[in-house]
N, C-alpha and C. Protein backbone atom coordinates (compact mmCIF):
# COMPACT_ATOMS: atom_id res chain seq x y z
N UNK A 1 0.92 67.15 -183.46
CA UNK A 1 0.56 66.40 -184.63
C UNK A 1 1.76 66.20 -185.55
N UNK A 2 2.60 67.46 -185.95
CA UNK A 2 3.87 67.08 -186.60
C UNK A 2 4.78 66.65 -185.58
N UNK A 3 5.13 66.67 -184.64
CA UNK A 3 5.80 65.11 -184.11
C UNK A 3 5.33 63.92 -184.68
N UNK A 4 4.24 63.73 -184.19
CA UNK A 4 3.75 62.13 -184.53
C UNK A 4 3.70 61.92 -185.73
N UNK A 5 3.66 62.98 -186.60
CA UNK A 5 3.51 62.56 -188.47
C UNK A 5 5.43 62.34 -188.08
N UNK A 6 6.36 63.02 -187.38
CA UNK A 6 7.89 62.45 -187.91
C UNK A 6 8.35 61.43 -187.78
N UNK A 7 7.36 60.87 -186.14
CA UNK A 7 7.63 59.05 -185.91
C UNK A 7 7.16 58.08 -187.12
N UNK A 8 5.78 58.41 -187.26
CA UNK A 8 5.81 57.73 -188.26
C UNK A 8 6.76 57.43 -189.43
N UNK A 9 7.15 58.57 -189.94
CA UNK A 9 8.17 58.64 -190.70
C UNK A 9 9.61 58.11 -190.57
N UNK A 10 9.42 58.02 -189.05
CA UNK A 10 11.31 57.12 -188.89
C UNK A 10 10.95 55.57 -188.79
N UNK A 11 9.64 55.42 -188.50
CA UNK A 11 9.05 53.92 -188.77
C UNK A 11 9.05 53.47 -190.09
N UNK A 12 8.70 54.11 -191.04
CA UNK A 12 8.56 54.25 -192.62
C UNK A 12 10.25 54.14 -193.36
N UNK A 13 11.33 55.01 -192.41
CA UNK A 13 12.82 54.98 -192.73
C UNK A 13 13.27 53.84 -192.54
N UNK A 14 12.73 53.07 -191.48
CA UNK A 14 13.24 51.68 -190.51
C UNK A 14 13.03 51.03 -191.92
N UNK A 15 11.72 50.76 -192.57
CA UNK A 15 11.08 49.82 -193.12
C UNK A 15 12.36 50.13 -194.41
N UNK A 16 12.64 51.13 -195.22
CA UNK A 16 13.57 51.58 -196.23
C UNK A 16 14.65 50.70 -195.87
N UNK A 17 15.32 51.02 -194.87
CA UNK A 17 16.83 50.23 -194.09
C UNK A 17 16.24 49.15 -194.41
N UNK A 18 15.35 48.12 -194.06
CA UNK A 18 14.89 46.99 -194.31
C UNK A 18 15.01 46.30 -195.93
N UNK A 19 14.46 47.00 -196.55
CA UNK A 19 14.19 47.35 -197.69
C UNK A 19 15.74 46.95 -198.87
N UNK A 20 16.65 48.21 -198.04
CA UNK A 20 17.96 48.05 -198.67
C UNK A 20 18.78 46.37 -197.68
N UNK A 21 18.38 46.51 -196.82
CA UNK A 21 19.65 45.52 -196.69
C UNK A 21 18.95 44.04 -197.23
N UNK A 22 17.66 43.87 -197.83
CA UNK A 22 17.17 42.60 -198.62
C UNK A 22 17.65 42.55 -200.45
N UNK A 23 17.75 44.26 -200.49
CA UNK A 23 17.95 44.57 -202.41
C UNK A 23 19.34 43.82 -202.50
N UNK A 24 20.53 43.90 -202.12
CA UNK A 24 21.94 43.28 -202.72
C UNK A 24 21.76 41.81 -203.03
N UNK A 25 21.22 41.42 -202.48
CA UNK A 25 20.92 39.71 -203.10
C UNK A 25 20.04 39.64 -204.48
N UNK A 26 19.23 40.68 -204.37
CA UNK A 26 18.85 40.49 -206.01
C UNK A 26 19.21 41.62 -206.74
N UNK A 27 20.53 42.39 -206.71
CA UNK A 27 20.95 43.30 -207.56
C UNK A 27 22.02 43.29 -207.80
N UNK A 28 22.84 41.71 -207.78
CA UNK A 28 23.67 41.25 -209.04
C UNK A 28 22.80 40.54 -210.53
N UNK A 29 21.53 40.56 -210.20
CA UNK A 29 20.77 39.91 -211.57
C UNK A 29 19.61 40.93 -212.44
N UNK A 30 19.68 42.30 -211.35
CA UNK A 30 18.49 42.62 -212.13
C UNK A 30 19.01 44.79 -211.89
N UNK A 31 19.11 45.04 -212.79
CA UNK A 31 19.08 46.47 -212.55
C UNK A 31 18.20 46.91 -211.96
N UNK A 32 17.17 46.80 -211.92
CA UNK A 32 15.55 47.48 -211.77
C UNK A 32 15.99 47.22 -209.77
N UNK A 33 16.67 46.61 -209.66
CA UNK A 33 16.77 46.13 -208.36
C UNK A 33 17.62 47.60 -207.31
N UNK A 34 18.41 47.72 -208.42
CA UNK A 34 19.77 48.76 -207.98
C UNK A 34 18.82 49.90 -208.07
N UNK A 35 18.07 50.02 -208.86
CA UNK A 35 17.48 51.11 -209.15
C UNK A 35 16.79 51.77 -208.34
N UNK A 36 15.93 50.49 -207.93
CA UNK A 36 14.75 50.46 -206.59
C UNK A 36 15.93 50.70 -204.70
N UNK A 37 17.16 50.36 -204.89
CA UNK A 37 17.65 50.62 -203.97
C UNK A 37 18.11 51.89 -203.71
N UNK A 38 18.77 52.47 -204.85
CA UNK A 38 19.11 54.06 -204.84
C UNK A 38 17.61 54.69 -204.62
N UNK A 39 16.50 54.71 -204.94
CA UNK A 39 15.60 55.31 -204.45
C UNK A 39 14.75 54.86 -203.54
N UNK A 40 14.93 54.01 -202.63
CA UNK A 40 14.93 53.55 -201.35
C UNK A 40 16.03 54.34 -200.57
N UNK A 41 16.86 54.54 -200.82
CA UNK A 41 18.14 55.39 -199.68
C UNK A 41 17.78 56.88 -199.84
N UNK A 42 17.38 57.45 -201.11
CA UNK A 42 16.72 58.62 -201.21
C UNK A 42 15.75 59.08 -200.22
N UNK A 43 15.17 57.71 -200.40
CA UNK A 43 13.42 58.15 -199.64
C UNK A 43 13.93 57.94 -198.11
N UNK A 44 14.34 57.17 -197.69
CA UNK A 44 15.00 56.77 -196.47
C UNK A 44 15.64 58.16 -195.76
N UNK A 45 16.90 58.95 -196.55
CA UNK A 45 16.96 60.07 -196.01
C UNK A 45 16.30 61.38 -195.89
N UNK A 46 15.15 61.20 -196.59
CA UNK A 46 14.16 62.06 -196.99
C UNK A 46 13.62 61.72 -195.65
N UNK A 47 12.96 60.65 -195.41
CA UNK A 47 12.50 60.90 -194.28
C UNK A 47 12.79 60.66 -192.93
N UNK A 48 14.22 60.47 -192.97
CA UNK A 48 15.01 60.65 -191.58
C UNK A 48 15.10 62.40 -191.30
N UNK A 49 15.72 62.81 -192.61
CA UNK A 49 15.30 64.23 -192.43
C UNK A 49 14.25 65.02 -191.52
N UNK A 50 12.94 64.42 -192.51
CA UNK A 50 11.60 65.04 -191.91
C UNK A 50 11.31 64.33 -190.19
N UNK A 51 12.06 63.31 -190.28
CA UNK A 51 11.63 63.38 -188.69
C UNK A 51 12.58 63.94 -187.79
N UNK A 52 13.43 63.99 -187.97
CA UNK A 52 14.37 65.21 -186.94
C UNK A 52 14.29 66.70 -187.19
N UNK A 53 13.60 67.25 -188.34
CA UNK A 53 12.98 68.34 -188.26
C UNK A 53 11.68 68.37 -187.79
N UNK A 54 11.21 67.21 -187.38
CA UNK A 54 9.52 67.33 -186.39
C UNK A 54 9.83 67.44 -185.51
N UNK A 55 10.71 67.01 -184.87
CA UNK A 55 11.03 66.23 -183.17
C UNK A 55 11.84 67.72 -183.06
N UNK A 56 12.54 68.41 -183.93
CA UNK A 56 13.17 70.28 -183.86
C UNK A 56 12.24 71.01 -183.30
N UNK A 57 11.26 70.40 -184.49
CA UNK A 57 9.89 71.82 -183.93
C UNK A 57 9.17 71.27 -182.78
N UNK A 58 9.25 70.21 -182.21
CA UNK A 58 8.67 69.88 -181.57
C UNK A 58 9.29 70.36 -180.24
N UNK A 59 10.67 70.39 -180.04
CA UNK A 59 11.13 71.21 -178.93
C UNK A 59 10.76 73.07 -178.96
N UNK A 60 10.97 72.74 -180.02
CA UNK A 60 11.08 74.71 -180.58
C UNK A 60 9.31 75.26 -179.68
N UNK A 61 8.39 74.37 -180.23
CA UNK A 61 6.80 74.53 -179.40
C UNK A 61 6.53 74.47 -178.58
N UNK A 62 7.83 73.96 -177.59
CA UNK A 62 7.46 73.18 -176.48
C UNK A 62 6.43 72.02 -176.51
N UNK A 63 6.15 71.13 -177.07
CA UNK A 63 4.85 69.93 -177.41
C UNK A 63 5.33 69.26 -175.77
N UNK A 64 4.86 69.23 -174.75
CA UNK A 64 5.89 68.32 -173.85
C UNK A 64 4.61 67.41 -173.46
N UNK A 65 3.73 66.78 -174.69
CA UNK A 65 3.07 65.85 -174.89
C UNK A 65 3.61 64.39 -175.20
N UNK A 66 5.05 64.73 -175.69
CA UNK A 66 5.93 64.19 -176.19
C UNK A 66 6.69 63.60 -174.90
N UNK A 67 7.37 62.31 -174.66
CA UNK A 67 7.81 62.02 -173.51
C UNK A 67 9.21 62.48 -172.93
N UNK A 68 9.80 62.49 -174.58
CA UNK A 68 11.18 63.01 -174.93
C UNK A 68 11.31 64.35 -174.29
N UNK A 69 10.49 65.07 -174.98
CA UNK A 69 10.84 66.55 -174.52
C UNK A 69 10.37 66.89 -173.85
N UNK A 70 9.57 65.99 -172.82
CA UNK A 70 9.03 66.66 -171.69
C UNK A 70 10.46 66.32 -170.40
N UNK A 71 11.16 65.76 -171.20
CA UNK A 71 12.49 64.80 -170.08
C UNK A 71 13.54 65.96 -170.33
N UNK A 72 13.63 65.90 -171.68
CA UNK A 72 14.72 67.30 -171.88
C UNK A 72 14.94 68.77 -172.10
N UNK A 73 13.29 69.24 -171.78
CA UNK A 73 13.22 70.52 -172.13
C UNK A 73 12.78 71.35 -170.76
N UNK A 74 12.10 72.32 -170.97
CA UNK A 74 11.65 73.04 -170.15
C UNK A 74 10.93 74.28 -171.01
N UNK A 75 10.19 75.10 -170.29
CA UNK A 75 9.49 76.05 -171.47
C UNK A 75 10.34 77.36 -171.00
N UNK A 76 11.38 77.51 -170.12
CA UNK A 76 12.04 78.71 -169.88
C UNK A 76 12.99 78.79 -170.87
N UNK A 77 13.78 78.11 -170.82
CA UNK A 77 14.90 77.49 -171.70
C UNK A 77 14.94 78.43 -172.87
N UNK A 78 15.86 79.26 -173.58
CA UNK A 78 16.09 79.73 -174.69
C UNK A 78 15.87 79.03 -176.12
N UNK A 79 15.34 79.29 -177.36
CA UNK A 79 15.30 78.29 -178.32
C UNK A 79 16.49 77.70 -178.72
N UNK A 80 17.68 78.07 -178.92
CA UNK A 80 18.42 77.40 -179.24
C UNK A 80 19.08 76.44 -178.27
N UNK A 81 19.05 76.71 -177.11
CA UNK A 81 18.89 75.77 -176.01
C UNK A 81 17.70 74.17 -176.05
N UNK A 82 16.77 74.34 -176.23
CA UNK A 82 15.68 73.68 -177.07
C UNK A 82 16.04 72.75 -178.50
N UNK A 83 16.39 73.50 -178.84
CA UNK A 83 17.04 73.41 -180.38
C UNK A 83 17.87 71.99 -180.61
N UNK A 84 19.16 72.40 -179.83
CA UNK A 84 19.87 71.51 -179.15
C UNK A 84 20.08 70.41 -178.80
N UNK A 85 19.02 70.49 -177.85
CA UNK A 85 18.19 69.14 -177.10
C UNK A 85 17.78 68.40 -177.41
N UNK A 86 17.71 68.39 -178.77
CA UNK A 86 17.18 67.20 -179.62
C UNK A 86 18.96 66.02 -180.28
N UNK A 87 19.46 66.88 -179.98
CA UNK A 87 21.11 65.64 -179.93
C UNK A 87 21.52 65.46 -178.27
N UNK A 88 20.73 66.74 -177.55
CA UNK A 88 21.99 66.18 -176.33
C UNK A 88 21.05 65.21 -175.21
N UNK A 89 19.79 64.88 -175.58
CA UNK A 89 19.52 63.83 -174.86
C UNK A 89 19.68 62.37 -174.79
C-alpha cells in the first residue's frame, strides 16, 4: 500500500515539474506567480522524496507485488543489499 501511495506521489511530482515549467511566462508580471513556483519545487521535492522512501521500504519488505522489485530483489538478499537496489536497477 505504501508503494502505491509513493507512485502516486511521483505522478503528483510529474504534475509540479509541469506546473513549474508553465510559471516563468507569467512570473515576469506577477509575484504571486514566483511565489506559487517556489512552493511548487518545495512540494515537488517533498514528494519525490516520499516516493523513493516508499519504493526503500518497499524493497526493505520485500513487497515483490511490485514489478520492480520483484526483477531486482530477492528475499535472501541482506537489507542493505535491498536497500541499494532501488538505484542499481
Amino acid at each position: 500500500m505504501l508503494v502505491e501511495t509513493g507512485h502516486y506521489a511521483l505522478w503528483l511530482a510529474g504534475a509540479m515539474a509541469f506546473l513549474q515549467a508553465l510559471l516563468p511566462t507569467f512570473c515576469a508580471d506577477r509575484r504571486t506567480a514566483c511565489a506559487l513556483a517556489v512552493s511548487a519545487a518545495k512540494t515537488q521535492s517533498a514528494l519525490l522524496t516520499f516516493s523513493i522512501a516508499a519504493l526503500g521500504y518497499g524493497f526493505i519488505a520485500n513487497d515483490f507485488a511490485v514489478r520492480y522489485i520483484a526483477a531486482h530483489s530477492n528475499s535472501l538478499l541482506p537489507w542493505y543489499y535491498r536497500l541499494t537496489a532501488v538505484w542499481g536497477g
